[in-house]
ModelCIF file with pLDDT and N, C-alpha, C, O atoms, coordinates in Angstrom:
data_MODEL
#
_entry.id   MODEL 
#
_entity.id                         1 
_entity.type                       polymer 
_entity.pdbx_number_of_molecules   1 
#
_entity_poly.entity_id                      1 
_entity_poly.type                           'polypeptide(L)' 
_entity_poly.nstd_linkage                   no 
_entity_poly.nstd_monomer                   no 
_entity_poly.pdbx_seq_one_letter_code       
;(UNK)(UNK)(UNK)(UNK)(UNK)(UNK)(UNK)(UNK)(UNK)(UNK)(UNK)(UNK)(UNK)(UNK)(UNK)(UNK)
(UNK)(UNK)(UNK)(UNK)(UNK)(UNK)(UNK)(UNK)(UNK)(UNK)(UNK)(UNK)(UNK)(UNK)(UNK)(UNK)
(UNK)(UNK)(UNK)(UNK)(UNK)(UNK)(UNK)(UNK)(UNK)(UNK)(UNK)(UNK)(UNK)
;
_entity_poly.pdbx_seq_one_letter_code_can   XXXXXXXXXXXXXXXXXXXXXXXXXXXXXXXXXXXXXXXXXXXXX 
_entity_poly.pdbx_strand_id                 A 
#
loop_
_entity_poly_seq.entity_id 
_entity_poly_seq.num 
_entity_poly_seq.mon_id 
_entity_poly_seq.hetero 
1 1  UNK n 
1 2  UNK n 
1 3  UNK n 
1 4  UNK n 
1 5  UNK n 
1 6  UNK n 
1 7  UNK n 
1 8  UNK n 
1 9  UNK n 
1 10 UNK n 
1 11 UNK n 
1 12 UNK n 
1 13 UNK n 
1 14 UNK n 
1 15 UNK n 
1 16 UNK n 
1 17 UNK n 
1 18 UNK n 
1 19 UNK n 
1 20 UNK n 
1 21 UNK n 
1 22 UNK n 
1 23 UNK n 
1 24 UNK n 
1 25 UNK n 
1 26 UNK n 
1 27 UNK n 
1 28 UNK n 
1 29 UNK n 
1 30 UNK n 
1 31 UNK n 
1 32 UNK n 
1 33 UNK n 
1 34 UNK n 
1 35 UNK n 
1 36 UNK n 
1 37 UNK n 
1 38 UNK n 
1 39 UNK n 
1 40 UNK n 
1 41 UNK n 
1 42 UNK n 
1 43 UNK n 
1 44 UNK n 
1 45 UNK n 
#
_struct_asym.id          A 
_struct_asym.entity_id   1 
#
loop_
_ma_qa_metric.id 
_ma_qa_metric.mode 
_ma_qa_metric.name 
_ma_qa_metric.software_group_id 
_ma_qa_metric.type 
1 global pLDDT . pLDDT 
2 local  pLDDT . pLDDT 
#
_ma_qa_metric_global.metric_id      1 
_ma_qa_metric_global.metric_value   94.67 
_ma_qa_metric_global.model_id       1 
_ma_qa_metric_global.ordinal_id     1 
#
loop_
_ma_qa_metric_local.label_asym_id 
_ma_qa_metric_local.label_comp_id 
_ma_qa_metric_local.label_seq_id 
_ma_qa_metric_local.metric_id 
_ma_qa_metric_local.metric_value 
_ma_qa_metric_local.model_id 
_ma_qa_metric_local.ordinal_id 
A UNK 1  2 92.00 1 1  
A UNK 2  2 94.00 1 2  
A UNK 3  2 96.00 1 3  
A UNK 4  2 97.00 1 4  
A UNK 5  2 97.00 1 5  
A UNK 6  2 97.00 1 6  
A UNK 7  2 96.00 1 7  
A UNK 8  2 94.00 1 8  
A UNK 9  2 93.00 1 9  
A UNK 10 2 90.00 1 10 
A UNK 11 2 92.00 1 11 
A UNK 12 2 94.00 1 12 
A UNK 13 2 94.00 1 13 
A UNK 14 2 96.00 1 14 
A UNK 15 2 94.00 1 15 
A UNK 16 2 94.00 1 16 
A UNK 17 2 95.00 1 17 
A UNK 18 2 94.00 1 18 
A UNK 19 2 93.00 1 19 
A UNK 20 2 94.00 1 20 
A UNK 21 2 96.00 1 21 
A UNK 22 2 95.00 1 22 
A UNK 23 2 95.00 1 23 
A UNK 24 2 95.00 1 24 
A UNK 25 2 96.00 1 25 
A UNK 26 2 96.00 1 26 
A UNK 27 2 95.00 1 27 
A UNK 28 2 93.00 1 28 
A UNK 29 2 91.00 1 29 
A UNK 30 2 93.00 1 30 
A UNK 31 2 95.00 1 31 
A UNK 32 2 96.00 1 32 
A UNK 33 2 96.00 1 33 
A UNK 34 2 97.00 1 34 
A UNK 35 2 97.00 1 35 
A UNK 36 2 96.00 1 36 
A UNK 37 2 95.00 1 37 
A UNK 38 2 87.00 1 38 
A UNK 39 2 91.00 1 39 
A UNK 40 2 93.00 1 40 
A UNK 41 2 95.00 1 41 
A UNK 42 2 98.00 1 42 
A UNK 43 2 97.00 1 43 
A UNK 44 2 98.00 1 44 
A UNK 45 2 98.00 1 45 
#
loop_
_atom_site.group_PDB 
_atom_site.id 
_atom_site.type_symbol 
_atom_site.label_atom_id 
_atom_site.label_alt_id 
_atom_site.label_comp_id 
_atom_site.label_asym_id 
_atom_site.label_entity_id 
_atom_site.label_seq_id 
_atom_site.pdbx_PDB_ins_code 
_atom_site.Cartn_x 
_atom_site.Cartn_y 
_atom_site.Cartn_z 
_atom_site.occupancy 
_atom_site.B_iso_or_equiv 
_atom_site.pdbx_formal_charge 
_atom_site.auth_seq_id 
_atom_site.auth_comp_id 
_atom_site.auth_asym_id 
_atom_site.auth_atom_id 
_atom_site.pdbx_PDB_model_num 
ATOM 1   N N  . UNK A 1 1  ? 0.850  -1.198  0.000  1.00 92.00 ? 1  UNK A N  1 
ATOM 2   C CA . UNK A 1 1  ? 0.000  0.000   0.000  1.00 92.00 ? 1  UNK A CA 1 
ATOM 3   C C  . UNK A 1 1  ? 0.881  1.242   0.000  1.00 92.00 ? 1  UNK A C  1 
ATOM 4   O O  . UNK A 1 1  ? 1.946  1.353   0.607  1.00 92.00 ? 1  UNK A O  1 
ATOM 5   N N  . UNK A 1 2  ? 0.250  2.229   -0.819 1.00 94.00 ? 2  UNK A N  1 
ATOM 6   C CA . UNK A 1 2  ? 1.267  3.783   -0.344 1.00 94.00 ? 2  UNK A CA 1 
ATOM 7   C C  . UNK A 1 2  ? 1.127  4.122   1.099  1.00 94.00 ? 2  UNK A C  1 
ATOM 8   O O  . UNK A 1 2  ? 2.057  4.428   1.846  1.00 94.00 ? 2  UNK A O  1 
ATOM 9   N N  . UNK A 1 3  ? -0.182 4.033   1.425  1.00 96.00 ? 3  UNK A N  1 
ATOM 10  C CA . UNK A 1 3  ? 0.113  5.302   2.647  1.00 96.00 ? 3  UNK A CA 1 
ATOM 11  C C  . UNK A 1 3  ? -1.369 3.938   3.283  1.00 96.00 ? 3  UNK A C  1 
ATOM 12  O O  . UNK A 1 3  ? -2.050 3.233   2.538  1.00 96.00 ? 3  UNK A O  1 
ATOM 13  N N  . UNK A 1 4  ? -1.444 4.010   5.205  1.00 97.00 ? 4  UNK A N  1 
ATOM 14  C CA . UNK A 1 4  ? -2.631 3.353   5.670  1.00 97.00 ? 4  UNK A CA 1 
ATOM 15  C C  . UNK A 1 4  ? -2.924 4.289   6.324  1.00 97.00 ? 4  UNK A C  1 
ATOM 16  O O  . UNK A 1 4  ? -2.002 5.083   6.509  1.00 97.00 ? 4  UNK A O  1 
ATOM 17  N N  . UNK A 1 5  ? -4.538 4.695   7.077  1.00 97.00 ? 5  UNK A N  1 
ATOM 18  C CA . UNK A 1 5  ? -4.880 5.458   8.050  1.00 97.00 ? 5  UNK A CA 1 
ATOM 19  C C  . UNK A 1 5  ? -4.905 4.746   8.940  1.00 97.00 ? 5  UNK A C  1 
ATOM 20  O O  . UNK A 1 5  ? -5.316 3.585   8.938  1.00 97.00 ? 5  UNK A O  1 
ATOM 21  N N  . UNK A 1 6  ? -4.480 5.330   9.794  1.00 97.00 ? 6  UNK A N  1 
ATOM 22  C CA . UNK A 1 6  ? -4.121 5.284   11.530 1.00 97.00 ? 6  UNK A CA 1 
ATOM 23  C C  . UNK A 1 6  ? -4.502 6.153   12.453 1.00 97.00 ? 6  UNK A C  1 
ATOM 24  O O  . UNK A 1 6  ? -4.424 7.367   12.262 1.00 97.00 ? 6  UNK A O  1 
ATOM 25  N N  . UNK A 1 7  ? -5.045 5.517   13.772 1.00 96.00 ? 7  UNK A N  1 
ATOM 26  C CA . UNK A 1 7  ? -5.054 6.258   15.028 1.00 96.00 ? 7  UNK A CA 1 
ATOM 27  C C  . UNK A 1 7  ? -3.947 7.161   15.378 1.00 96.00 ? 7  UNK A C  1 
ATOM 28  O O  . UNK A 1 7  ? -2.993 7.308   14.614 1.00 96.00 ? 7  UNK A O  1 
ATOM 29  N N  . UNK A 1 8  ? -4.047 7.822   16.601 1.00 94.00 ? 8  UNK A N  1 
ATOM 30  C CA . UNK A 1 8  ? -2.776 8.386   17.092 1.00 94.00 ? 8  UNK A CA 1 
ATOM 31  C C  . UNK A 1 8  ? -2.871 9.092   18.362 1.00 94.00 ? 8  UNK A C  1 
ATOM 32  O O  . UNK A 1 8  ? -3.739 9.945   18.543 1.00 94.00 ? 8  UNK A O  1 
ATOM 33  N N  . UNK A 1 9  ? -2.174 8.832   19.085 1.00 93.00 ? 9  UNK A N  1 
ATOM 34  C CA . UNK A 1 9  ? -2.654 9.387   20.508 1.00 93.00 ? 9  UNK A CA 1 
ATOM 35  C C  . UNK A 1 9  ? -1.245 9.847   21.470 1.00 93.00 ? 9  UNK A C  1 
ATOM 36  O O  . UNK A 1 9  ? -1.401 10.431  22.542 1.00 93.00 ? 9  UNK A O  1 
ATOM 37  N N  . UNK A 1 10 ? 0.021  9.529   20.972 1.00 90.00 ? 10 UNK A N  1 
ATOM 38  C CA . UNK A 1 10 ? 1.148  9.740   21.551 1.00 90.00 ? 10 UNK A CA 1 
ATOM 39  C C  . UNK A 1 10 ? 1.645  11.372  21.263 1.00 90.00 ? 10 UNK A C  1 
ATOM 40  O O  . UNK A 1 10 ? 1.286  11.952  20.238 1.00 90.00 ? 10 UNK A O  1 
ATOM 41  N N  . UNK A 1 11 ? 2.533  12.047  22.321 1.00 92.00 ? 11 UNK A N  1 
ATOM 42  C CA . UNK A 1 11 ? 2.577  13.382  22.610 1.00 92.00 ? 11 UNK A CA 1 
ATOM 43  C C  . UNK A 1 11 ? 4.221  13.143  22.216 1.00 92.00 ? 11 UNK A C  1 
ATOM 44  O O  . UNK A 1 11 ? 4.837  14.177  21.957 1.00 92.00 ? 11 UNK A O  1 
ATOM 45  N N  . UNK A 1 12 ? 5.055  11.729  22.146 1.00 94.00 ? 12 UNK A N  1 
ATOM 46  C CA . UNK A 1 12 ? 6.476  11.856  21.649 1.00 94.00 ? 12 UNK A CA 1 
ATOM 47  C C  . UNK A 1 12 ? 6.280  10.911  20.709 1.00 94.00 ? 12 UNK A C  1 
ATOM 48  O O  . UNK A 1 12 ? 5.323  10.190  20.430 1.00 94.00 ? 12 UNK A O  1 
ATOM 49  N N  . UNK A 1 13 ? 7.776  11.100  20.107 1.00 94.00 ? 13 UNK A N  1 
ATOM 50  C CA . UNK A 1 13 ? 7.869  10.554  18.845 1.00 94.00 ? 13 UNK A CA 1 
ATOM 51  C C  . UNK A 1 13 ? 9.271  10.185  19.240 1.00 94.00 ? 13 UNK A C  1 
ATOM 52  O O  . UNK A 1 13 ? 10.010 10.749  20.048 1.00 94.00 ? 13 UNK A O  1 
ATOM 53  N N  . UNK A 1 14 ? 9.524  8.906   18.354 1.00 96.00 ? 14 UNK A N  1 
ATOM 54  C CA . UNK A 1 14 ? 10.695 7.866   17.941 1.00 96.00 ? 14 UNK A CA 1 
ATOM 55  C C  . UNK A 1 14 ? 11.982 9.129   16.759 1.00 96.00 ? 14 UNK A C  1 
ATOM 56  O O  . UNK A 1 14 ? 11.633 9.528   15.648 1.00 96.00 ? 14 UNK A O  1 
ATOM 57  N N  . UNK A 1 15 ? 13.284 9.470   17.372 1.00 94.00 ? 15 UNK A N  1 
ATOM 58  C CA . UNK A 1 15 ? 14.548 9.900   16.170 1.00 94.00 ? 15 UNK A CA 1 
ATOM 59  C C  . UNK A 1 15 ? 15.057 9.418   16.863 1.00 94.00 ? 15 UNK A C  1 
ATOM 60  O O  . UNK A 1 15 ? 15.005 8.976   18.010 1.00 94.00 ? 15 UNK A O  1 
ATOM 61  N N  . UNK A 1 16 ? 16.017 9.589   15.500 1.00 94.00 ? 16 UNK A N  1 
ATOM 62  C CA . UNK A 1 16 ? 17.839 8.934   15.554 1.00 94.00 ? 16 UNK A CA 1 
ATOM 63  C C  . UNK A 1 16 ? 17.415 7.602   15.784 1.00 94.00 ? 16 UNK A C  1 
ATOM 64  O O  . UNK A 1 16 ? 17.653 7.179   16.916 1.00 94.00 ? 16 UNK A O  1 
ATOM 65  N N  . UNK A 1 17 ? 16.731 6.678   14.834 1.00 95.00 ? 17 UNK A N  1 
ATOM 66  C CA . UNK A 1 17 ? 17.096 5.188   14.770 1.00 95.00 ? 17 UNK A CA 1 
ATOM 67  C C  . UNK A 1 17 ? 18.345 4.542   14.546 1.00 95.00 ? 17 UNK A C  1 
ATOM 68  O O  . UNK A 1 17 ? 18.935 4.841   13.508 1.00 95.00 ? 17 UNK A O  1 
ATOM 69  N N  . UNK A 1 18 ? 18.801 3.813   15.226 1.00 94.00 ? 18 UNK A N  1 
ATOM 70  C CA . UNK A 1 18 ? 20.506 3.273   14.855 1.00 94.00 ? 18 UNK A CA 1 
ATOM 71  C C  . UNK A 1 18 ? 20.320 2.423   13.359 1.00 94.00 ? 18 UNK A C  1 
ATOM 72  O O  . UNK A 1 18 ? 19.439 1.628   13.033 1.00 94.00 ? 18 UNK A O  1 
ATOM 73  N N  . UNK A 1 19 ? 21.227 2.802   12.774 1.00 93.00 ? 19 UNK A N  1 
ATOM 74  C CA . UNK A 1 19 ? 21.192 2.078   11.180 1.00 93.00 ? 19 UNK A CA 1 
ATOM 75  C C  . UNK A 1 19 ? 20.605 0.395   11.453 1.00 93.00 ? 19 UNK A C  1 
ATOM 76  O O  . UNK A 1 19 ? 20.709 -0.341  10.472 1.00 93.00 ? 19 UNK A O  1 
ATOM 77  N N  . UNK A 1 20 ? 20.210 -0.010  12.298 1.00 94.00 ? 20 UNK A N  1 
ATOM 78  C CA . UNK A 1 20 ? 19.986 -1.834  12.592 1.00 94.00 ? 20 UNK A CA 1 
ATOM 79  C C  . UNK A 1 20 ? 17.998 -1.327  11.838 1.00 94.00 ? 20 UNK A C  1 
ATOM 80  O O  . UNK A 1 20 ? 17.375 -1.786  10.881 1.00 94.00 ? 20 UNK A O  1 
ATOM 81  N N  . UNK A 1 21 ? 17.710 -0.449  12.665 1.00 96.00 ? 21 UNK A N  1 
ATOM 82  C CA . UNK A 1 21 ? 16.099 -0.220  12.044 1.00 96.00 ? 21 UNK A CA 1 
ATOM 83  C C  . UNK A 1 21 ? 15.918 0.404   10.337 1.00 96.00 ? 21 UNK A C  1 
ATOM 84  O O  . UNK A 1 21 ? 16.713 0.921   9.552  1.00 96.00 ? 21 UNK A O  1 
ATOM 85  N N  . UNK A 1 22 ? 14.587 0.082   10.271 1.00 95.00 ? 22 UNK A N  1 
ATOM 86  C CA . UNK A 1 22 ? 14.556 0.447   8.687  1.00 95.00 ? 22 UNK A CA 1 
ATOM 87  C C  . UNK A 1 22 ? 12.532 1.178   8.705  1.00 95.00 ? 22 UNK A C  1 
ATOM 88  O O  . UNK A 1 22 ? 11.383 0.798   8.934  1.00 95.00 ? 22 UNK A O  1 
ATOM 89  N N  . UNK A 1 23 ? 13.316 2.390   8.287  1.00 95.00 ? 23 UNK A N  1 
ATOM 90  C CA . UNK A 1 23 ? 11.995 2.901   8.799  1.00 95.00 ? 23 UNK A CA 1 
ATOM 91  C C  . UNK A 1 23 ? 10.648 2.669   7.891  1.00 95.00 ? 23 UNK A C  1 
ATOM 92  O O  . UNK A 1 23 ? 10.775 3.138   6.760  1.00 95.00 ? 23 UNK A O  1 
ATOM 93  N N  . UNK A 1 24 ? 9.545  2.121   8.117  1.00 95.00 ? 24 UNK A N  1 
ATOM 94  C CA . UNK A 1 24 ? 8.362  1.545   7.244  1.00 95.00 ? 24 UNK A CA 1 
ATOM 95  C C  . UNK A 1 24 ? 7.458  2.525   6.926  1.00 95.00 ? 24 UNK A C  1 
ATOM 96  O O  . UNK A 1 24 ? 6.864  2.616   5.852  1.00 95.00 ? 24 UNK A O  1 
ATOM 97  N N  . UNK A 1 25 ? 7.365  3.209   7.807  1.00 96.00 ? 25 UNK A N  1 
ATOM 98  C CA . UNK A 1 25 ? 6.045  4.175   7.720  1.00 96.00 ? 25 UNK A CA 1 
ATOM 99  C C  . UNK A 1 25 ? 6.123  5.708   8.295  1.00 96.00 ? 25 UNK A C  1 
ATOM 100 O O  . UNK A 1 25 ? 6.170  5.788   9.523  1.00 96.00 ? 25 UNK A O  1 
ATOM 101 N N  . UNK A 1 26 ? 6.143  6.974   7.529  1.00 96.00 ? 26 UNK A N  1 
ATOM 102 C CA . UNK A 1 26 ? 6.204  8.319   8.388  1.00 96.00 ? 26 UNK A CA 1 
ATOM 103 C C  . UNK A 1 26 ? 4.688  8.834   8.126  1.00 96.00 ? 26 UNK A C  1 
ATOM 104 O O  . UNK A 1 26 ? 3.772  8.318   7.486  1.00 96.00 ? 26 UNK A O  1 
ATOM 105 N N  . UNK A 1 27 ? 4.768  10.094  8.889  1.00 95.00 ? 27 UNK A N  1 
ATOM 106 C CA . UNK A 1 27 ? 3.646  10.751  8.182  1.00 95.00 ? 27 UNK A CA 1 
ATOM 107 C C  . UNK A 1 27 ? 4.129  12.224  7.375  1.00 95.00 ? 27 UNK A C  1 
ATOM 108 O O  . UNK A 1 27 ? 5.208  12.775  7.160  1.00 95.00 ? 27 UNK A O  1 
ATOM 109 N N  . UNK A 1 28 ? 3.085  12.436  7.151  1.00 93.00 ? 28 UNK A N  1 
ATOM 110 C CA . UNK A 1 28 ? 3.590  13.786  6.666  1.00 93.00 ? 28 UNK A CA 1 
ATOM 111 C C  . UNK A 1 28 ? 4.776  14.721  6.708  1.00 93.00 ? 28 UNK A C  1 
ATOM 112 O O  . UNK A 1 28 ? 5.585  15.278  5.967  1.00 93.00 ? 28 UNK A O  1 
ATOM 113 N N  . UNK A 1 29 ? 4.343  14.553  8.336  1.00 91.00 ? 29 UNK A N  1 
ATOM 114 C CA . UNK A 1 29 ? 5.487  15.683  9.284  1.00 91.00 ? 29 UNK A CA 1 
ATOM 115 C C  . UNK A 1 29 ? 6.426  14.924  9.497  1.00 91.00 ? 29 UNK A C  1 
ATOM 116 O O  . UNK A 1 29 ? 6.853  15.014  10.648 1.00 91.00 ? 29 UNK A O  1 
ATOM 117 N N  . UNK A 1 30 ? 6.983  14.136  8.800  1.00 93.00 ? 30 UNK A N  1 
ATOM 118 C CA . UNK A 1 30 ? 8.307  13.195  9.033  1.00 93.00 ? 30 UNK A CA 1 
ATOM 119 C C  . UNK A 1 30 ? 8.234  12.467  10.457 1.00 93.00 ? 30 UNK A C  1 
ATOM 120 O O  . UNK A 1 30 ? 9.321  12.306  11.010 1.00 93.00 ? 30 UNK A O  1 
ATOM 121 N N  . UNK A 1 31 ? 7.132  12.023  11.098 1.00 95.00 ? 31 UNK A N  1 
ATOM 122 C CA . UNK A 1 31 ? 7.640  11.327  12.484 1.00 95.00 ? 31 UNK A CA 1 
ATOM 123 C C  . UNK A 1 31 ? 7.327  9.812   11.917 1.00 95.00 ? 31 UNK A C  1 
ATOM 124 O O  . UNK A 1 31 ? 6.426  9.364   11.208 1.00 95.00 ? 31 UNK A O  1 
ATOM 125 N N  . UNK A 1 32 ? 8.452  9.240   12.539 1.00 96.00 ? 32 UNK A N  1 
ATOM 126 C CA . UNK A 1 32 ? 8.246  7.653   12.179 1.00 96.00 ? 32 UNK A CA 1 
ATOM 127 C C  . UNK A 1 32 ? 6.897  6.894   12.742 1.00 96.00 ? 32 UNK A C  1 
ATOM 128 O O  . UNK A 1 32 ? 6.687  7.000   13.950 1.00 96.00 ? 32 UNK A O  1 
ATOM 129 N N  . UNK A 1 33 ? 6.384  6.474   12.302 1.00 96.00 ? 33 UNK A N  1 
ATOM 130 C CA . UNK A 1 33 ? 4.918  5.630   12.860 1.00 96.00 ? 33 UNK A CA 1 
ATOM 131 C C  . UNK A 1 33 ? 4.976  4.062   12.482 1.00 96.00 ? 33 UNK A C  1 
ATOM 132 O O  . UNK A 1 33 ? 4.032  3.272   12.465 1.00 96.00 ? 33 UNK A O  1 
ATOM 133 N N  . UNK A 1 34 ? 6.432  3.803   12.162 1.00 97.00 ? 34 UNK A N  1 
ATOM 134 C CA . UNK A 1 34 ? 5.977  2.409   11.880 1.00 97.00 ? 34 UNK A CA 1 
ATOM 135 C C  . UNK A 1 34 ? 7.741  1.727   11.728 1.00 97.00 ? 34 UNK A C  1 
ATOM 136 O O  . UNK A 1 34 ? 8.356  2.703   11.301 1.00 97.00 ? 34 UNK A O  1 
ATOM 137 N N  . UNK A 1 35 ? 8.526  0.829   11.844 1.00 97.00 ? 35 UNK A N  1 
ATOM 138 C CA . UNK A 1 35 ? 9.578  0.840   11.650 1.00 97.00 ? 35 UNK A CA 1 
ATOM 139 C C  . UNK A 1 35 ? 9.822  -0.367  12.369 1.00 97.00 ? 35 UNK A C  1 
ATOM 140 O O  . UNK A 1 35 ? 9.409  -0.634  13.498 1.00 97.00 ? 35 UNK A O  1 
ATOM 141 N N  . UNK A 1 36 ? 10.989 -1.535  11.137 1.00 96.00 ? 36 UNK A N  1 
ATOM 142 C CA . UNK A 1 36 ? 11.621 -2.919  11.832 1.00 96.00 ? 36 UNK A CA 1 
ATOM 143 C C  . UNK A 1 36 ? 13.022 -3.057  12.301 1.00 96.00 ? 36 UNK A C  1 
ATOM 144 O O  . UNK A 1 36 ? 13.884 -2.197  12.119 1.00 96.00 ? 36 UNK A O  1 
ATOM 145 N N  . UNK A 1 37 ? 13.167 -3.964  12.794 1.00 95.00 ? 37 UNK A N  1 
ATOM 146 C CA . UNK A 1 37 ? 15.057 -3.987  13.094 1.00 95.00 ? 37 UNK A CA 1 
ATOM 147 C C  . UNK A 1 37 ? 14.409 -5.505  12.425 1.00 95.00 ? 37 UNK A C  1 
ATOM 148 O O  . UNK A 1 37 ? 13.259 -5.902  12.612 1.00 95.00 ? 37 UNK A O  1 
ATOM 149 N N  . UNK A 1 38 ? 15.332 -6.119  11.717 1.00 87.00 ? 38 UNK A N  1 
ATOM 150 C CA . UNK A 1 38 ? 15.338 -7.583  11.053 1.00 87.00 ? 38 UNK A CA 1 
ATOM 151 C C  . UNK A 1 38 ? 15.929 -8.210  12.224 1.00 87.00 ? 38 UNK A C  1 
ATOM 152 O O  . UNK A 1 38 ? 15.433 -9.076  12.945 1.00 87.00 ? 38 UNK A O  1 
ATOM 153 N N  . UNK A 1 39 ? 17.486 -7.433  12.334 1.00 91.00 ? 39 UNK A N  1 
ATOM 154 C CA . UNK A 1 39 ? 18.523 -8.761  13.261 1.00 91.00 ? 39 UNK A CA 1 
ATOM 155 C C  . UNK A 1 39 ? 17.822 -9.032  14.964 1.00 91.00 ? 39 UNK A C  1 
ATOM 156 O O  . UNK A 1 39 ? 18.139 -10.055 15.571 1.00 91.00 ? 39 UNK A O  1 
ATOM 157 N N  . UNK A 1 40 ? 16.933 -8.068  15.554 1.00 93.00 ? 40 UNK A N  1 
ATOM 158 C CA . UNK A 1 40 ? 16.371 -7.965  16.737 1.00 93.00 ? 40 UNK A CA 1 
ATOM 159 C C  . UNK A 1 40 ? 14.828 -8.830  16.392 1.00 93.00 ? 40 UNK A C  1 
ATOM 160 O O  . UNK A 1 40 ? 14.035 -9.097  17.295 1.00 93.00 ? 40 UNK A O  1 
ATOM 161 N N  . UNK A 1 41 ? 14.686 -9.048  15.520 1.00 95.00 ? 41 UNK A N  1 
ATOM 162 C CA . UNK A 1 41 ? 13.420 -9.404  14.849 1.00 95.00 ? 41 UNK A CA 1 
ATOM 163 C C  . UNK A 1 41 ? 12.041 -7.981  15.930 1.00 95.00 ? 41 UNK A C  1 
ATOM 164 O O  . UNK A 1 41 ? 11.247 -8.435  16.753 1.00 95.00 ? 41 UNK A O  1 
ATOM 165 N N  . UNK A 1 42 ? 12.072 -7.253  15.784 1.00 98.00 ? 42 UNK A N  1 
ATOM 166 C CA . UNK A 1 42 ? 11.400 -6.314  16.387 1.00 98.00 ? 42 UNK A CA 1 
ATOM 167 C C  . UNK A 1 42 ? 10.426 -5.294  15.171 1.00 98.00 ? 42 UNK A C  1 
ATOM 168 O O  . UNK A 1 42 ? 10.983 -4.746  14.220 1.00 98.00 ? 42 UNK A O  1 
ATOM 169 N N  . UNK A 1 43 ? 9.090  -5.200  15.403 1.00 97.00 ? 43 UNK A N  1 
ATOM 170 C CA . UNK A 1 43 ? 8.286  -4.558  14.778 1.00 97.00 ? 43 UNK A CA 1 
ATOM 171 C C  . UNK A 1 43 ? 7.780  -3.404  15.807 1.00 97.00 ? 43 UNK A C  1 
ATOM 172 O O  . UNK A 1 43 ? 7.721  -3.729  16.993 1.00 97.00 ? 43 UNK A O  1 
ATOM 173 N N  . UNK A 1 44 ? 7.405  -2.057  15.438 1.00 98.00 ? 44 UNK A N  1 
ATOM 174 C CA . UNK A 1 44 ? 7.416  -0.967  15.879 1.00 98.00 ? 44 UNK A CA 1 
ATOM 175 C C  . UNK A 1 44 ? 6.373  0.082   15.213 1.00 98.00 ? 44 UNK A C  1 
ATOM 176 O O  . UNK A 1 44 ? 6.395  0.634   14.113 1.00 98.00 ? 44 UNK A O  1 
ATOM 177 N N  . UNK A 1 45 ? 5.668  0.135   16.037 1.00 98.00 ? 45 UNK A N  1 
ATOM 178 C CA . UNK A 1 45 ? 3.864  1.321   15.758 1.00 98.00 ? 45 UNK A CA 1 
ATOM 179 C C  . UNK A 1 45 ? 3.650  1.428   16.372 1.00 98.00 ? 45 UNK A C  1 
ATOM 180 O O  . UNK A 1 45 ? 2.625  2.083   16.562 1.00 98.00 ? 45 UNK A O  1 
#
């Protein structure tokens, strides 16, 4: 998909991911809303 709608209710936001994450999803305003690490096997929203 290009883009999904989403809830949102958080007052901070996720920077400076260490190069291990790969960011999946921003919004507009550049805040990450979605993002994996493979080697941690870790999913993130």
């Amino acid at each position: 998909r290009k883009s999904i709608n989403t809830n949102s209710f958080h007052k901070y936001g996720v920077k400076n991911l260490p190069k291990a994450f790969e960011i999946v999803g921003t919004t507009k305003d550049n805040n990450i809303e979605i993002a994996i690490n493979k080697k941690k096997k870790f999913l993130g929203l």
